[in-house]
N, C-alpha and C. Protein backbone atom coordinates (compact mmCIF):
# COMPACT_ATOMS: atom_id res chain seq x y z
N UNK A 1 112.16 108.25 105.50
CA UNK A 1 110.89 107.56 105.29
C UNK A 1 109.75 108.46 105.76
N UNK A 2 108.91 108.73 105.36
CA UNK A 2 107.49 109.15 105.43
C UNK A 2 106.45 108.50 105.33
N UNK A 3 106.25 108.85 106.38
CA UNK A 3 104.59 107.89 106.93
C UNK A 3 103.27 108.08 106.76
N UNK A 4 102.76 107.02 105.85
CA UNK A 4 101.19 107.99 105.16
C UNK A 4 100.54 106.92 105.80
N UNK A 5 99.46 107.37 107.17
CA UNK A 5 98.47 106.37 107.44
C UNK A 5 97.54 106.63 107.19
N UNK A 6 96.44 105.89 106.68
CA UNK A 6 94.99 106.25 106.49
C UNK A 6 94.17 105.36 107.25
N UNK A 7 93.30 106.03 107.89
CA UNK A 7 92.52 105.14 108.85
C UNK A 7 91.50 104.75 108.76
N UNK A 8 90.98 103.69 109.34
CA UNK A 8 89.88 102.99 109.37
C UNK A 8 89.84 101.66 110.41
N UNK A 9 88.93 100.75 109.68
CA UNK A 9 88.52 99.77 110.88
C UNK A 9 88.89 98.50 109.81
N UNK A 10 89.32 97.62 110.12
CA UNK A 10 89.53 96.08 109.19
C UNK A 10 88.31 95.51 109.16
N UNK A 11 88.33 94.41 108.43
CA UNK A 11 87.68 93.47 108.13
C UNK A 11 86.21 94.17 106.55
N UNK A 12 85.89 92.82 105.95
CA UNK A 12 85.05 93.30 105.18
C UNK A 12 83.71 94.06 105.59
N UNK A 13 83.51 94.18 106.67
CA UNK A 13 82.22 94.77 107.23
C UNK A 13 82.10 96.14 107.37
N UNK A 14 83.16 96.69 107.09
CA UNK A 14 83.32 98.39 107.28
C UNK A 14 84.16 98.85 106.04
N UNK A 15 83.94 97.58 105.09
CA UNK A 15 84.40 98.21 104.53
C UNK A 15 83.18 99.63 103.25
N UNK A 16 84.31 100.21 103.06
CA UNK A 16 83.20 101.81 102.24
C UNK A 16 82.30 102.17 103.49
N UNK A 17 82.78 102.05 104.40
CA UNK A 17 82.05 103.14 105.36
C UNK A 17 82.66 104.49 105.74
N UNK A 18 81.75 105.32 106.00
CA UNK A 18 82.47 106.41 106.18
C UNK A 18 83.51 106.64 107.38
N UNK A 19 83.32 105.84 107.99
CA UNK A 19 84.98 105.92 109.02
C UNK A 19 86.28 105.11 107.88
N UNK A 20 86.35 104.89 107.03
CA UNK A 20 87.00 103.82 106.24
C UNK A 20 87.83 104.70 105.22
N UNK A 21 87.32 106.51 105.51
CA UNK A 21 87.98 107.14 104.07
C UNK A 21 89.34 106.94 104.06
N UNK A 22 90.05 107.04 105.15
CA UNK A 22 91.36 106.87 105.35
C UNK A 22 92.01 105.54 104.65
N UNK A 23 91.20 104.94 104.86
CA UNK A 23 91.59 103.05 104.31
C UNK A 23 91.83 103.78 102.23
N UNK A 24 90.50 104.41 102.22
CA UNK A 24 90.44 104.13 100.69
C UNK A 24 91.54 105.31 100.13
N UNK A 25 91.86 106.11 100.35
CA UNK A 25 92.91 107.34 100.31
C UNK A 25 93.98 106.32 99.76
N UNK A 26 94.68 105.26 100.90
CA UNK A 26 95.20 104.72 100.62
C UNK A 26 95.46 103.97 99.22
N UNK A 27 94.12 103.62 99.14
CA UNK A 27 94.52 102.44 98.11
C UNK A 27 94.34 102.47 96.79
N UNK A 28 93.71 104.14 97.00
CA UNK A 28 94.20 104.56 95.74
C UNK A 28 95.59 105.13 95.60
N UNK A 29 96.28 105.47 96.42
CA UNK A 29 97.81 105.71 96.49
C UNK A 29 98.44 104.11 95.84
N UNK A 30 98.29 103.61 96.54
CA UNK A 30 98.55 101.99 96.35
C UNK A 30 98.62 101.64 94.92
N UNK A 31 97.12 101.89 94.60
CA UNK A 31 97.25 101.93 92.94
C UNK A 31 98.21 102.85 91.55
N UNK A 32 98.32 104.25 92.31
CA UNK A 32 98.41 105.31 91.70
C UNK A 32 99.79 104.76 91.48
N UNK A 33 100.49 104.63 92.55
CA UNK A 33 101.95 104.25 92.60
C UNK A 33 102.46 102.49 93.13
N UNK A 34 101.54 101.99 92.75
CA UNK A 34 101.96 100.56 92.41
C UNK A 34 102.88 100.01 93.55
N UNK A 35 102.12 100.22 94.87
CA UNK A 35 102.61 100.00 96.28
C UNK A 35 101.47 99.01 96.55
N UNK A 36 102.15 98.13 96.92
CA UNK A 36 101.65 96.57 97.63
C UNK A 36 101.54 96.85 99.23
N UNK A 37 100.23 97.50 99.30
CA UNK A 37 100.18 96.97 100.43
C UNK A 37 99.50 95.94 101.37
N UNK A 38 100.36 94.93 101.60
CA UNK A 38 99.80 93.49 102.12
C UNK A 38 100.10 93.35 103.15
N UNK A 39 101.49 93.30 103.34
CA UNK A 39 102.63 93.50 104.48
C UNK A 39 102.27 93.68 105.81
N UNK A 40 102.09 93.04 107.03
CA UNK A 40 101.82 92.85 107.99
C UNK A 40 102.56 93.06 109.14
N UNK A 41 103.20 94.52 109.51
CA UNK A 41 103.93 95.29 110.26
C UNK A 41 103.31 96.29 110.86
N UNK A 42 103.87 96.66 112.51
CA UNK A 42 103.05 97.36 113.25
C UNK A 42 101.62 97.30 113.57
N UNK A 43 101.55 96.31 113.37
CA UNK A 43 99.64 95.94 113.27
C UNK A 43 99.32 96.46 112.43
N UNK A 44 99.48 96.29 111.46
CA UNK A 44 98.94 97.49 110.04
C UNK A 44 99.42 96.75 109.17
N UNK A 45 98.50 97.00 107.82
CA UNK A 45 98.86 96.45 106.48
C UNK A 45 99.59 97.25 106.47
N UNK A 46 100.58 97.10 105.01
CA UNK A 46 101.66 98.44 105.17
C UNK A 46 102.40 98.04 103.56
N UNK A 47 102.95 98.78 103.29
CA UNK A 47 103.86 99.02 101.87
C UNK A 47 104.50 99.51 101.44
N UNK A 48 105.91 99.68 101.38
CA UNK A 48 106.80 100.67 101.07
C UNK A 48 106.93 100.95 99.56
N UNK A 49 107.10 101.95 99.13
CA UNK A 49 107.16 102.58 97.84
C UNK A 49 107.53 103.96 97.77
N UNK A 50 107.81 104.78 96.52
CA UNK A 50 108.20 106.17 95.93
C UNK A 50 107.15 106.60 95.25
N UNK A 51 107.11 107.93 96.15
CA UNK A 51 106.07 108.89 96.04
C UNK A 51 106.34 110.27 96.03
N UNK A 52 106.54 111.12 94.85
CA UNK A 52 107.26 112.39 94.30
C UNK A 52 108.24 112.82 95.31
N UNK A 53 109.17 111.29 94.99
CA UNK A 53 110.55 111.54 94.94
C UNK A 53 111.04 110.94 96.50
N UNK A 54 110.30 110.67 97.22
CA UNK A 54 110.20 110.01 98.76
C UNK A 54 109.84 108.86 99.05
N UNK A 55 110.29 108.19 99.61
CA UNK A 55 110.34 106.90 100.47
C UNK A 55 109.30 106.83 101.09
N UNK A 56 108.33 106.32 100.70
CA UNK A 56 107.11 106.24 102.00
C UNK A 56 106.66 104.87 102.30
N UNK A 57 106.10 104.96 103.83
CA UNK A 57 105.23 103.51 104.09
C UNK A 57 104.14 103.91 103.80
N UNK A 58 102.85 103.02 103.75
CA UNK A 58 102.05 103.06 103.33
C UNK A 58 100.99 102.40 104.49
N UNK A 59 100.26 102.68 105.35
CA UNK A 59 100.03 102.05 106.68
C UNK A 59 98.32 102.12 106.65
N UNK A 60 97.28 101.06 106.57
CA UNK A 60 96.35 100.96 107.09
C UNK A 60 95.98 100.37 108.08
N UNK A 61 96.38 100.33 109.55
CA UNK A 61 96.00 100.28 110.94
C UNK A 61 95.16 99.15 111.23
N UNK A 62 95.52 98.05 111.68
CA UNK A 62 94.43 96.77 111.56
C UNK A 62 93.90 96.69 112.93
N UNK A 63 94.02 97.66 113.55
CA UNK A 63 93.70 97.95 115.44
C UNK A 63 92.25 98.44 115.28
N UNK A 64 91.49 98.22 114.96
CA UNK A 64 90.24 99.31 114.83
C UNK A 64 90.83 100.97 114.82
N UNK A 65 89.62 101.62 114.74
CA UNK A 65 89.99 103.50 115.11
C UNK A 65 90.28 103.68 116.29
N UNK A 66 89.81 103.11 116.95
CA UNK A 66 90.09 103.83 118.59
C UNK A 66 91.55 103.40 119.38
N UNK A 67 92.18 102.54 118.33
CA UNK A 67 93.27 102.17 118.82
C UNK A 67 94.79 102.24 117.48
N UNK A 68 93.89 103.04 116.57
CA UNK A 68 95.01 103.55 115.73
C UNK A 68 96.41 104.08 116.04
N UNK A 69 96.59 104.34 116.94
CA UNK A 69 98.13 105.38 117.44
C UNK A 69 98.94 103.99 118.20
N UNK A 70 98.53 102.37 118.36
CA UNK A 70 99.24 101.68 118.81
C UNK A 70 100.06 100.88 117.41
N UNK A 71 99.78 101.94 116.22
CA UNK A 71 100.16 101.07 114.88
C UNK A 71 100.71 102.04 114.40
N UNK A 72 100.85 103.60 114.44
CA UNK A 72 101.24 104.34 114.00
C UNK A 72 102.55 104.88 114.85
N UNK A 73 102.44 104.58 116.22
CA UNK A 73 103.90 105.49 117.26
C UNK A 73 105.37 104.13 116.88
N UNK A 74 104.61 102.99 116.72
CA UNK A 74 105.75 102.16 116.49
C UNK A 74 106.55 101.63 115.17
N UNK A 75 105.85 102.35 114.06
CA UNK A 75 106.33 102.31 113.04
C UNK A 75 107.22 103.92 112.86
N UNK A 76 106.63 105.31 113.65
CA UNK A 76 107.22 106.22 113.78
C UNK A 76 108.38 105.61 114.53
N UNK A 77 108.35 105.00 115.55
CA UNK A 77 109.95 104.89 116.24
C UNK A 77 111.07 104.07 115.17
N UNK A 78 110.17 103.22 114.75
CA UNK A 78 111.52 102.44 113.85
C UNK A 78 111.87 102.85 113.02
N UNK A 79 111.58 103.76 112.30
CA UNK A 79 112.29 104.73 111.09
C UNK A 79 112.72 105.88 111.68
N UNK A 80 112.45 106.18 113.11
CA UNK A 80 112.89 107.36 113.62
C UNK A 80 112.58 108.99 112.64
N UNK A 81 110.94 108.27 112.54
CA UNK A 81 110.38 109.28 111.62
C UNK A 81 109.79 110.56 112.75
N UNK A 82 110.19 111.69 112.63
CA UNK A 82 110.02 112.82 113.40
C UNK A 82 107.99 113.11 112.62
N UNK A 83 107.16 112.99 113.66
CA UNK A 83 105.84 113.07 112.77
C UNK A 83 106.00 114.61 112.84
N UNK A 84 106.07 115.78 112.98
CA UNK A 84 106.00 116.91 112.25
C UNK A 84 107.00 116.73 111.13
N UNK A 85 107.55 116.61 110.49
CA UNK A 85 108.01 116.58 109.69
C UNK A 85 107.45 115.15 108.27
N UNK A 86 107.70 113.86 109.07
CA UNK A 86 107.72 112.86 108.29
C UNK A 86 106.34 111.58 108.76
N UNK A 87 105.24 112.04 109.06
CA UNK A 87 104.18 112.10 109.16
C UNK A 87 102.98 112.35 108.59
N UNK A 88 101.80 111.53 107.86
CA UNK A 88 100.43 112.34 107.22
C UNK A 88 99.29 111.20 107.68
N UNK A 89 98.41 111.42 108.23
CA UNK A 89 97.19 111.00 108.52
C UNK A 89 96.34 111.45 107.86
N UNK A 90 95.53 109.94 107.51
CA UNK A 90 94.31 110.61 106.42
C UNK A 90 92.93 109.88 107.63
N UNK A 91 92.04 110.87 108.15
CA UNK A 91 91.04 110.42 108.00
C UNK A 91 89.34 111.12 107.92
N UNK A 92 88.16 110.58 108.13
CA UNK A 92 87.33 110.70 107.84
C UNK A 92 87.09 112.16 108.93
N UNK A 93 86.02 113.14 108.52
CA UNK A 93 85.42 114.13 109.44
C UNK A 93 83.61 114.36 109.64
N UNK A 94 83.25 114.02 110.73
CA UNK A 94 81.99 114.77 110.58
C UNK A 94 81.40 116.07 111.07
N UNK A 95 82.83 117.00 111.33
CA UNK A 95 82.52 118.40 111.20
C UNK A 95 82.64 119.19 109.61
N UNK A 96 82.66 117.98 108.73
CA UNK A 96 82.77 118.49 107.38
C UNK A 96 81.93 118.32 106.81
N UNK A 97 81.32 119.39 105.62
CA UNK A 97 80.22 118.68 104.35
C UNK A 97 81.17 117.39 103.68
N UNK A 98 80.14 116.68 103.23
CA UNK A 98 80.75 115.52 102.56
C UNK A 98 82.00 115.77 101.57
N UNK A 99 82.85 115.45 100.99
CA UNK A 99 84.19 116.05 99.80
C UNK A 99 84.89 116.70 100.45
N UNK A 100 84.56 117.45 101.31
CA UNK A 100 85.12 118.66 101.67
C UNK A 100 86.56 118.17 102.30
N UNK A 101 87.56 118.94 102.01
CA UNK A 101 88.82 118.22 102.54
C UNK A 101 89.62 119.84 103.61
N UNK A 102 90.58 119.12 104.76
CA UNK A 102 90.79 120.15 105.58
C UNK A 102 92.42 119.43 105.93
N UNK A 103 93.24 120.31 105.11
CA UNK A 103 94.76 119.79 106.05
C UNK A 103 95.38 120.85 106.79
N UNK A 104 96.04 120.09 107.91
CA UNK A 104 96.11 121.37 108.90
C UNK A 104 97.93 120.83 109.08
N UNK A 105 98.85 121.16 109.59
CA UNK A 105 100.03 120.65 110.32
C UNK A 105 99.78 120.02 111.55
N UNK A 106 98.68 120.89 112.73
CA UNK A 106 99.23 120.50 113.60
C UNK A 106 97.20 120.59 114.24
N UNK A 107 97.24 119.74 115.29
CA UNK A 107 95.95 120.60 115.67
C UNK A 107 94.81 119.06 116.71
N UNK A 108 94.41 119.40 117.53
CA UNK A 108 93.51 118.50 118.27
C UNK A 108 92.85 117.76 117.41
N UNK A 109 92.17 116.46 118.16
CA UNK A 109 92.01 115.21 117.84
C UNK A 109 90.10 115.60 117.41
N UNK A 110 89.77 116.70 117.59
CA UNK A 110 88.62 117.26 117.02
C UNK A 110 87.43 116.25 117.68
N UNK A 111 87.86 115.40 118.48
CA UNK A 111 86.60 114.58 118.77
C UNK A 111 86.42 113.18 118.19
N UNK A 112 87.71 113.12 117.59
CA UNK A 112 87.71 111.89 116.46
C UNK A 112 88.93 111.17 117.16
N UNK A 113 88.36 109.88 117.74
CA UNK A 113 88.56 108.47 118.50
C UNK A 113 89.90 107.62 118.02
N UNK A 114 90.38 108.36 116.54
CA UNK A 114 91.41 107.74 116.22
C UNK A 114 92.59 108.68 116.28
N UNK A 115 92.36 110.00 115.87
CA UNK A 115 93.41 110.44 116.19
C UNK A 115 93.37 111.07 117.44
N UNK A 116 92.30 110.86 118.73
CA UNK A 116 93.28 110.99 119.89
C UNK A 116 94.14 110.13 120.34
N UNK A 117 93.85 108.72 119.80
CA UNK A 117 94.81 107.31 120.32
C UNK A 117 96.45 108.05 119.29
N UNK A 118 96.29 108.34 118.41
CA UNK A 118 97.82 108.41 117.97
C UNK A 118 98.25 109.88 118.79
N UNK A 119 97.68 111.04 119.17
CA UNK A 119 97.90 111.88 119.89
C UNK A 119 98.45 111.51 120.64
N UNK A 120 97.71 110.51 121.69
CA UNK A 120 98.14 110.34 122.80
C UNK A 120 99.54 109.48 122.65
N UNK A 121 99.37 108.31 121.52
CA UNK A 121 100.65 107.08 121.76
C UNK A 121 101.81 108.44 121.01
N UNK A 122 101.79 109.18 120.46
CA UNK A 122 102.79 110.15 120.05
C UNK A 122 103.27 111.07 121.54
N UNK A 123 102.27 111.46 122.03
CA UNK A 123 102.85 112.81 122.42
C UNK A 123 102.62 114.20 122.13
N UNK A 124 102.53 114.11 120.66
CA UNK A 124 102.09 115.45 119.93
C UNK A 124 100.71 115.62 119.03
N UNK A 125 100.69 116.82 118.95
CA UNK A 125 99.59 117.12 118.07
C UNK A 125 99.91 117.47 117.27
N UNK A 126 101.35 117.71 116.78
CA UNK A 126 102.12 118.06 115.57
C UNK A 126 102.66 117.00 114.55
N UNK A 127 101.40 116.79 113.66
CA UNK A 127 101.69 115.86 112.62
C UNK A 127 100.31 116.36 111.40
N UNK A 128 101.25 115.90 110.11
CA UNK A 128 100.07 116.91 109.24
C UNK A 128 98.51 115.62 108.89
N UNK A 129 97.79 116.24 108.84
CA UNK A 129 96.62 115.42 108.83
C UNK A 129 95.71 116.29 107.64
N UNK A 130 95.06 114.85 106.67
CA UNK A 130 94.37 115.44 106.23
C UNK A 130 92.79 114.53 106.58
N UNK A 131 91.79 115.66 106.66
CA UNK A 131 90.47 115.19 107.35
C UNK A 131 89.68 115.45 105.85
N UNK A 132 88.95 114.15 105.70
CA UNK A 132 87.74 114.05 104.66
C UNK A 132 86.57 113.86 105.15
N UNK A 133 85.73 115.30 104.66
CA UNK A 133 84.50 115.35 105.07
C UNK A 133 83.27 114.10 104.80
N UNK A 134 82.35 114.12 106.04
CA UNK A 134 81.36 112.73 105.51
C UNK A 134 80.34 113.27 105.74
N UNK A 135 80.09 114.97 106.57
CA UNK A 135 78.92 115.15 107.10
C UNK A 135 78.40 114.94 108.47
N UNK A 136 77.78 115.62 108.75
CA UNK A 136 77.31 115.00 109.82
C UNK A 136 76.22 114.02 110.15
N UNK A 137 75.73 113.87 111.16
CA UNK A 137 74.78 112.84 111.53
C UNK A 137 73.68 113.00 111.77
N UNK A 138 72.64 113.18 110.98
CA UNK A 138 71.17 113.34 110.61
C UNK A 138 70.84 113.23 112.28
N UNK A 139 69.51 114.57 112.57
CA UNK A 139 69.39 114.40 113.70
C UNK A 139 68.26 113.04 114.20
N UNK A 140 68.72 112.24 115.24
CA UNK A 140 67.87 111.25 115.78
C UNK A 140 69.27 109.92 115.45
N UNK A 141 70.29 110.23 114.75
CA UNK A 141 70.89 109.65 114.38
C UNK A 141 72.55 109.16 115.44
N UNK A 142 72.71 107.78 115.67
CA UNK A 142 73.75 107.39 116.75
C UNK A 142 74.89 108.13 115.85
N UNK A 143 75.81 109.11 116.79
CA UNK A 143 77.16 109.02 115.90
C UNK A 143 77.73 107.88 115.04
N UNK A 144 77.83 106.70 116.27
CA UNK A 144 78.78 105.42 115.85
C UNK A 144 77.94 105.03 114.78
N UNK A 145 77.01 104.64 114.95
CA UNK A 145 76.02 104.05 113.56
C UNK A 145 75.87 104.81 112.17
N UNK A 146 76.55 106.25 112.17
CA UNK A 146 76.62 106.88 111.01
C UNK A 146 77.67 107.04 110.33
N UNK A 147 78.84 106.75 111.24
CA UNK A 147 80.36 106.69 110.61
C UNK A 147 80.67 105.42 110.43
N UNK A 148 79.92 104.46 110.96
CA UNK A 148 79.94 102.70 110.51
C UNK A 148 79.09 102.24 109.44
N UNK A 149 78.00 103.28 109.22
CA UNK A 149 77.32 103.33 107.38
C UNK A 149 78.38 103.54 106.04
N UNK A 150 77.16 103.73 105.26
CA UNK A 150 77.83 103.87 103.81
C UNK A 150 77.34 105.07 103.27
N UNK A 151 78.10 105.73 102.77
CA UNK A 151 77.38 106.99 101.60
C UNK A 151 76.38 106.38 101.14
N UNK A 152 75.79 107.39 100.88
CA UNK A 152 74.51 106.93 100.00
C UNK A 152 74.90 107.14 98.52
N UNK A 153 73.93 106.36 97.49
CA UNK A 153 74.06 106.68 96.21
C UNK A 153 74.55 107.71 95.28
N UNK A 154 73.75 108.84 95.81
CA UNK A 154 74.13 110.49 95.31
C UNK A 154 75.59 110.91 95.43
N UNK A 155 75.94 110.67 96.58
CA UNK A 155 77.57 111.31 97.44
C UNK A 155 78.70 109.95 97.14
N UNK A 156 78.36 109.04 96.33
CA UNK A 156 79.08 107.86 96.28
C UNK A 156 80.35 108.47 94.82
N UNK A 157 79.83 109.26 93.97
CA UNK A 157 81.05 109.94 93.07
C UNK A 157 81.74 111.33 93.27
N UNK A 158 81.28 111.95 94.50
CA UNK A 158 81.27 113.30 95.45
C UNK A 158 82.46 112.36 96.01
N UNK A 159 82.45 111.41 96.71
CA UNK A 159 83.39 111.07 97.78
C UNK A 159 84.38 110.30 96.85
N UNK A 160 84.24 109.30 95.70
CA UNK A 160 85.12 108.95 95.17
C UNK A 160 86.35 110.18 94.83
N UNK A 161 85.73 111.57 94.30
CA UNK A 161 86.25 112.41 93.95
C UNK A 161 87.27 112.87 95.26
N UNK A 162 86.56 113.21 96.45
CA UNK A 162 87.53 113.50 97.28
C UNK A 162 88.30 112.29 98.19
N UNK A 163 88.24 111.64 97.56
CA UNK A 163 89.33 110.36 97.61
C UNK A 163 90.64 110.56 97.09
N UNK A 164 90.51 110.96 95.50
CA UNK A 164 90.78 111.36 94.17
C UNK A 164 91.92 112.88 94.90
N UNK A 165 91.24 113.39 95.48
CA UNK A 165 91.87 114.92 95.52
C UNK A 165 92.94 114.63 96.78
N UNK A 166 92.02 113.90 98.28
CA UNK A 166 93.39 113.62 98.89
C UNK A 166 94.75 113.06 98.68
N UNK A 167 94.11 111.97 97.70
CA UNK A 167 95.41 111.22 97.42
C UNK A 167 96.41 112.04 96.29
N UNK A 168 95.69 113.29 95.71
CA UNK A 168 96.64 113.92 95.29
C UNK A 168 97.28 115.01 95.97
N UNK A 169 97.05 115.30 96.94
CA UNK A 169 97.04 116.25 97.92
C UNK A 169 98.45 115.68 98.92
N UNK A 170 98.45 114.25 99.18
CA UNK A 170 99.45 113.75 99.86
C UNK A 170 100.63 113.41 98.72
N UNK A 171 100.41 113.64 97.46
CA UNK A 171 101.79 114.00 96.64
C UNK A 171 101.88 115.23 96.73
N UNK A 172 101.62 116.17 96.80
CA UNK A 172 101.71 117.50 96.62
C UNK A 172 102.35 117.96 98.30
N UNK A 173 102.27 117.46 99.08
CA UNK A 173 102.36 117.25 100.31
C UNK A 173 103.93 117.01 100.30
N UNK A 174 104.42 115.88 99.97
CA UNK A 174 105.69 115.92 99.68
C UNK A 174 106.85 116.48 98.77
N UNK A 175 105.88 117.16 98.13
CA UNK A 175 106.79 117.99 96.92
C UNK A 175 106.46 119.71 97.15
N UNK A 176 105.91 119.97 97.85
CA UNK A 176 105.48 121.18 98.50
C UNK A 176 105.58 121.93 99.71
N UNK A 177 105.64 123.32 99.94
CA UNK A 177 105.38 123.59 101.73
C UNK A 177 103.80 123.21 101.55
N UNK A 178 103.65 123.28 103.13
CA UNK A 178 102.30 122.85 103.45
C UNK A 178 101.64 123.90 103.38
N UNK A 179 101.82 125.05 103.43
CA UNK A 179 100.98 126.27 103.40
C UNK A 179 100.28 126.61 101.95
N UNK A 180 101.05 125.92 100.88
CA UNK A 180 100.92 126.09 99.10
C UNK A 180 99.45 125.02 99.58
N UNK A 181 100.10 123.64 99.56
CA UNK A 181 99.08 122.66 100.10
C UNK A 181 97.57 122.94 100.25
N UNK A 182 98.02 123.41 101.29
CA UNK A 182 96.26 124.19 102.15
C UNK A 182 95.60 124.79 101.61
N UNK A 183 96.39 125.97 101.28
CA UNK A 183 95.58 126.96 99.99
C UNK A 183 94.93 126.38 99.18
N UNK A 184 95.77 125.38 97.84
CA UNK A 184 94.86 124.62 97.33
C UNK A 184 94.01 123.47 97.58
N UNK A 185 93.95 122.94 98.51
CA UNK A 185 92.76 121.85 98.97
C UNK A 185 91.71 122.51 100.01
N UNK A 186 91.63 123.44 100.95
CA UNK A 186 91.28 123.73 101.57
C UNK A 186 90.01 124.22 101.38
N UNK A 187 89.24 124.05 100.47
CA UNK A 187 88.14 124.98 99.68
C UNK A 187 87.27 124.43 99.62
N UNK A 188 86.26 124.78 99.51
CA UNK A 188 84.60 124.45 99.84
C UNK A 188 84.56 123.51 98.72
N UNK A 189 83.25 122.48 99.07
CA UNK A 189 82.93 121.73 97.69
C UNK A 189 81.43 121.58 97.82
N UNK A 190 81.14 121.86 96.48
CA UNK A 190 79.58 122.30 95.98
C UNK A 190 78.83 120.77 95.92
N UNK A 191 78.21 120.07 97.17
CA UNK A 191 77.78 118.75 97.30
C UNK A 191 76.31 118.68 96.39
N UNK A 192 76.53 117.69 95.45
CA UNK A 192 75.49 117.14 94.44
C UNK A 192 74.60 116.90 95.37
N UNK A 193 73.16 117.07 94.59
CA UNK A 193 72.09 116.86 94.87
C UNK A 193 71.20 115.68 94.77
């Protein structure tokens, strides 16, 4: 089993915010491959389905962000899913231009509130993650109040797109080494005006 979480915060109030990319990654997976996820396990919506050729759950975290890793270490123990190996986190970045997508294998919690909680409820920093850029935070601007917004108009088919690319990126992910992976997602994106 392989574990695809995408993160975010529940309820309709966050939802399409930019802490939320992780949520939507998902659900276009959900769609792509006709995975229900409703299912109410590990504190997380969740959905099992086949995804180029693998068994995966399908996990959006109903803990808020800052407590994401108490929904993700206990669904890793019950499948006795090794997260370097059978592990992918999707979430939002604001060390990124907006689209911009960054998967790494292994690597610190960058400052981002959700994946130090699964860092920490894991143990490791060895699990593959992919981070979707939102930008940063206009100066005068609260962090929290800019990752709890919405894209704006302009960046609203910019970000659909890299929605679009992660969620193909986490098939390619399983049918690939990760180093092929990187190469191709790893690349700048020319943000509309």
């Amino acid at each position: 089993m392989v574990i695809i979480a995408g993160l975010g915060n529940p309820g309709s109030k966050y939802e399409k915010t930019r802490h939320n990319c992780g949520f939507e990654v998902i659900d276009m997976l959900a769609e792509r491959f006709q995975i229900d996820v409703s299912t109410r396990r590990f504190k997380a919506l969740t959905g099992i389905g086949q995804i180029g050729g693998s068994k995966v759950l399908l996990m959006k975290p109903q803990t808020f962000m800052n407590l994401s890793g108490e929904a993700i270490q206990p669904a890793c123990a019950f499948y006795k899913a090794d997260p370097k190996t059978s592990l992918i986190v999707i979430s939002d970045d604001v060390n990124l231009p907006p689209g911009q997508l960054r998967i790494r294998g292994k690597g610190s919690a960058g400052g981002h509130n959700g994946m130090k909680s699964i860092i920490t409820c894991l143990g490791t920093e060895e699990f593959i993650r992919i981070r979707v850029g939102v930008g940063m935070e206009p100066p005068g601007f609260d962090l929290a109040d800019f990752v709890l917004g919405r894209f704006s108009h302009a960046q609203k088919s910019l970000m659909t797109d890299a929605f679009e690319r992660a969620s193909c990126a986490v098939e390619d992910l399983l049918t690939q080494k990760l180093d092929i992976v990187m190469n191709q997602y790893n690349r700048k994106v020319v943000e509309e005006e």
